[in-house]
Protein backbone atom coordinates (compact mmCIF):
# COMPACT_ATOMS: atom_id res chain seq x y z
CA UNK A 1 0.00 0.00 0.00
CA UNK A 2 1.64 3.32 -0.63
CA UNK A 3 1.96 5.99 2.17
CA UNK A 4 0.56 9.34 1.51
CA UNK A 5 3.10 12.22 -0.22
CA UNK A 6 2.66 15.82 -1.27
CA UNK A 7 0.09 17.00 -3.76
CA UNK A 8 1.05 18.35 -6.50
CA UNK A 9 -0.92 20.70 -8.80
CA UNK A 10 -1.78 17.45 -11.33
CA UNK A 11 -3.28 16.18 -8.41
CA UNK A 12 -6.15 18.74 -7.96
CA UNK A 13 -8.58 17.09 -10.92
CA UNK A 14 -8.57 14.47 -8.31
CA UNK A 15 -9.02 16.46 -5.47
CA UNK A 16 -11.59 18.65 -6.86
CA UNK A 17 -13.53 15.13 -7.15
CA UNK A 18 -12.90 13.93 -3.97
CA UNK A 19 -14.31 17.41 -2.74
CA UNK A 20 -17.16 16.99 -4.57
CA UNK A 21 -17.87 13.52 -3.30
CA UNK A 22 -17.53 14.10 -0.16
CA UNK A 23 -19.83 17.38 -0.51
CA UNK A 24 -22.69 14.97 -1.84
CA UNK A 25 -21.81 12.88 1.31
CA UNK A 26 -22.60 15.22 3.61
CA UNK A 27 -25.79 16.20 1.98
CA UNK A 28 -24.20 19.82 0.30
CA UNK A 29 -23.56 18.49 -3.28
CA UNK A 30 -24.11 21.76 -4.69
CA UNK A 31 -21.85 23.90 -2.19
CA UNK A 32 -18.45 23.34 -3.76
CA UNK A 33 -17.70 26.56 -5.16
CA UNK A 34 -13.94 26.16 -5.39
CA UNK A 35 -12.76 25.77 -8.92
CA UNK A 36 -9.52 23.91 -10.30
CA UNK A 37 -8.59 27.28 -10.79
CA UNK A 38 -8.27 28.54 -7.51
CA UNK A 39 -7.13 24.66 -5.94
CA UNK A 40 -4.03 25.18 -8.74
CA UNK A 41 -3.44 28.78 -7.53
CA UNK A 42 -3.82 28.95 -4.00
CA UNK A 43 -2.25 25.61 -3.47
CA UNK A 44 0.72 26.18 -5.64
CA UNK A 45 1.31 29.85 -6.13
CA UNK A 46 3.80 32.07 -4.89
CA UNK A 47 2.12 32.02 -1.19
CA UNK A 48 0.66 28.82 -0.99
CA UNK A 49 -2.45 28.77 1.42
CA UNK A 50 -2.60 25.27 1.90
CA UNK A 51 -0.59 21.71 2.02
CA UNK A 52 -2.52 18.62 0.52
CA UNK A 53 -1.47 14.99 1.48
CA UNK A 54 -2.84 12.27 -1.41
CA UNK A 55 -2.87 8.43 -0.91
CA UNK A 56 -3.18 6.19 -4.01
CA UNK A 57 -4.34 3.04 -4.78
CA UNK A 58 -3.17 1.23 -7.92
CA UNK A 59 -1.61 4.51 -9.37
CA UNK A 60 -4.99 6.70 -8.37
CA UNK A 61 -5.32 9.17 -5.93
CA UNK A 62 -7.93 8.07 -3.38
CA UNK A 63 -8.26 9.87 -0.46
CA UNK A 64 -6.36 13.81 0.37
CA UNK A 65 -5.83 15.88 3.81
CA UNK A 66 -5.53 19.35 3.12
CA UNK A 67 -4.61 21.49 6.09
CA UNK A 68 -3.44 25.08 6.67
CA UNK A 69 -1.54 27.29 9.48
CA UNK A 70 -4.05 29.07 11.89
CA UNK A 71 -3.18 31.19 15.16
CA UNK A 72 -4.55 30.51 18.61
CA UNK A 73 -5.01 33.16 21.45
CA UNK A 74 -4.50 30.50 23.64
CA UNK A 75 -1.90 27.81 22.12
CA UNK A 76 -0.19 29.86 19.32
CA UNK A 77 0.43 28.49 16.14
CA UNK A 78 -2.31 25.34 14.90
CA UNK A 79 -2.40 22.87 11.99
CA UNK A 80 -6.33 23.12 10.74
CA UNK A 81 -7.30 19.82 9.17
CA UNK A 82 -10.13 21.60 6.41
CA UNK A 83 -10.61 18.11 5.08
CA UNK A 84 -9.97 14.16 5.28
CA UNK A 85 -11.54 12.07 2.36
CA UNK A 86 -11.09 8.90 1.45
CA UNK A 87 -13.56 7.62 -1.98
CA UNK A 88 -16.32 5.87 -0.75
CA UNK A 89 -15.39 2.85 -2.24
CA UNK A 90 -11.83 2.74 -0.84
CA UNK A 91 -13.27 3.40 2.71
CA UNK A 92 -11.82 1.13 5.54
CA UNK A 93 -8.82 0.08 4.03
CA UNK A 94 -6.78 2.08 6.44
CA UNK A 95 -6.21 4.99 3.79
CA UNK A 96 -7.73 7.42 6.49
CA UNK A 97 -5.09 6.05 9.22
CA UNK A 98 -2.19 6.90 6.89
CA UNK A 99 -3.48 9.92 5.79
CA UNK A 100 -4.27 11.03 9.59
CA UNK A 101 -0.92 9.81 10.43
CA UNK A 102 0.37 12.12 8.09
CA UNK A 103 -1.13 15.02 8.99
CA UNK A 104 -0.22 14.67 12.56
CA UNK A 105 3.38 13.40 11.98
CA UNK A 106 3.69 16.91 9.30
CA UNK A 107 1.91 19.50 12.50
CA UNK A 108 4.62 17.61 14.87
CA UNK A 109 7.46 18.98 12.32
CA UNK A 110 6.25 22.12 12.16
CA UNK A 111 5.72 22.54 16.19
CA UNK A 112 2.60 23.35 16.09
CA UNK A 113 0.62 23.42 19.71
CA UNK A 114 -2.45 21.72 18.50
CA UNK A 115 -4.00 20.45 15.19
CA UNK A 116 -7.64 20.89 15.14
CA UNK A 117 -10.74 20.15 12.83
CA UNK A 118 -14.69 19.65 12.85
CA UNK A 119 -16.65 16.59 11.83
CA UNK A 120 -20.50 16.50 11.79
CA UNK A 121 -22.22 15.58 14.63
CA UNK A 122 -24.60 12.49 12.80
CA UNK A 123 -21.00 11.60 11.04
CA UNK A 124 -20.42 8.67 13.59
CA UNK A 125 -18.37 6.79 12.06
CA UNK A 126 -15.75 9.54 11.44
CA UNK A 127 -16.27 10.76 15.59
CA UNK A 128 -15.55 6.97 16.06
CA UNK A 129 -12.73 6.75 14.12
CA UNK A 130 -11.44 10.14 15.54
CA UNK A 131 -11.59 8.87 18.97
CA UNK A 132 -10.16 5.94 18.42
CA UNK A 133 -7.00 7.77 17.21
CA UNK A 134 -7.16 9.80 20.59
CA UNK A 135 -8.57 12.81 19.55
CA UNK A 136 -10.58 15.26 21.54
CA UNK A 137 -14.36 15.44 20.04
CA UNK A 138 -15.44 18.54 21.76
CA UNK A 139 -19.25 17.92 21.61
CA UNK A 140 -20.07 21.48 23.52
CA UNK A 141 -18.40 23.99 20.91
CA UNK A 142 -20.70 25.23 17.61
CA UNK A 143 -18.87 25.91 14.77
CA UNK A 144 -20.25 29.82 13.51
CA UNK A 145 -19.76 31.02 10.41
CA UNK A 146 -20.29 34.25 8.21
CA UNK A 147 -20.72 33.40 4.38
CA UNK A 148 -20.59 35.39 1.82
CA UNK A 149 -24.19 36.89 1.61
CA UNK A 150 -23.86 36.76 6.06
CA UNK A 151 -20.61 38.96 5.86
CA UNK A 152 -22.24 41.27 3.06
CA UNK A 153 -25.47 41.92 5.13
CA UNK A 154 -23.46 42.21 8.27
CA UNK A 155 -21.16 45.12 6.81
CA UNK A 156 -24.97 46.83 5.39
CA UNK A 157 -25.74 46.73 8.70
CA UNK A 158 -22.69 48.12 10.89
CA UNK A 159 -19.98 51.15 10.58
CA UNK A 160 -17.30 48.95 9.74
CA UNK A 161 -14.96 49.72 6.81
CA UNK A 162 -11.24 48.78 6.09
């Protein structure tokens, strides 16, 4: 079984896909609004924004962990795991171990006081999984969010300018 390596910009058809399925998985399939475009250009520009992991199976890229640098108040710098997919029909073949494994192994090189991530609450099997590995599945923290029309309407309705 190969281990998981760096992505590299040929990789993003695939990851685009595996976005998209996982997307349909958790009942969004028409959120995606990231392009190839903008995976090949914030991923691999002069500032990348993000590092992808891919795992393959028989020379195809089946499951990616994207993550990026965030800054705690409380911790300092953290690894945030945006996304861990494995294709549904490689699932539980260990490809999310590796992949995990990975991700971890990559925040421990960079010294990073925590890695962090969400999962869905009815996403069991993933909160399983996640436990298993010894991670912390704090149950009493909502995730908020502004998106794009909620930060719009927000700014009609404040003084705030840059």
């Amino acid at each position: 079984m190969n281990q998981p390596r760096l992505a590299t910009k040929a990789d993003m058809p695939r990851v685009l896909e595996l976005i998209k399925e996982l997307a349909v998985f958790e009942k969004e399939p028409n959120a995606v609004e990231v392009t190839l475009d903008l995976l090949e250009s914030d991923g691999f520009g002069d500032y990348p924004k993000f590092t992808c992991f891919v795992i393959e199976v028989e020379g195809r890229v089946e499951g990616m962990a994207l993550v990026y640098m965030r800054y705690s108040t409380w911790k300092g710098e953290v690894l945030h795991l945006e996304d861990l997919i494995v294709s549904q029909s490689q699932r539980g073949k260990n490809l999310g171990t590796k992949l995990l494994d990975k991700v971890v192994a990559y925040g421990k090189s960079l010294g990073v006081k925590r890695i962090s991530w969400e999962v869905l609450d009815w996403n069991e099997p993933a909160i399983t999984f996640y436990e298993k590995k010894g991670a912390n599945v704090m149950r009493d923290w909502d995730v908020v969010q502004l998106d794009e029309k909620g930060i719009d309407n927000y700014l009609k309705n404040c003084n705030a300018s840059l």
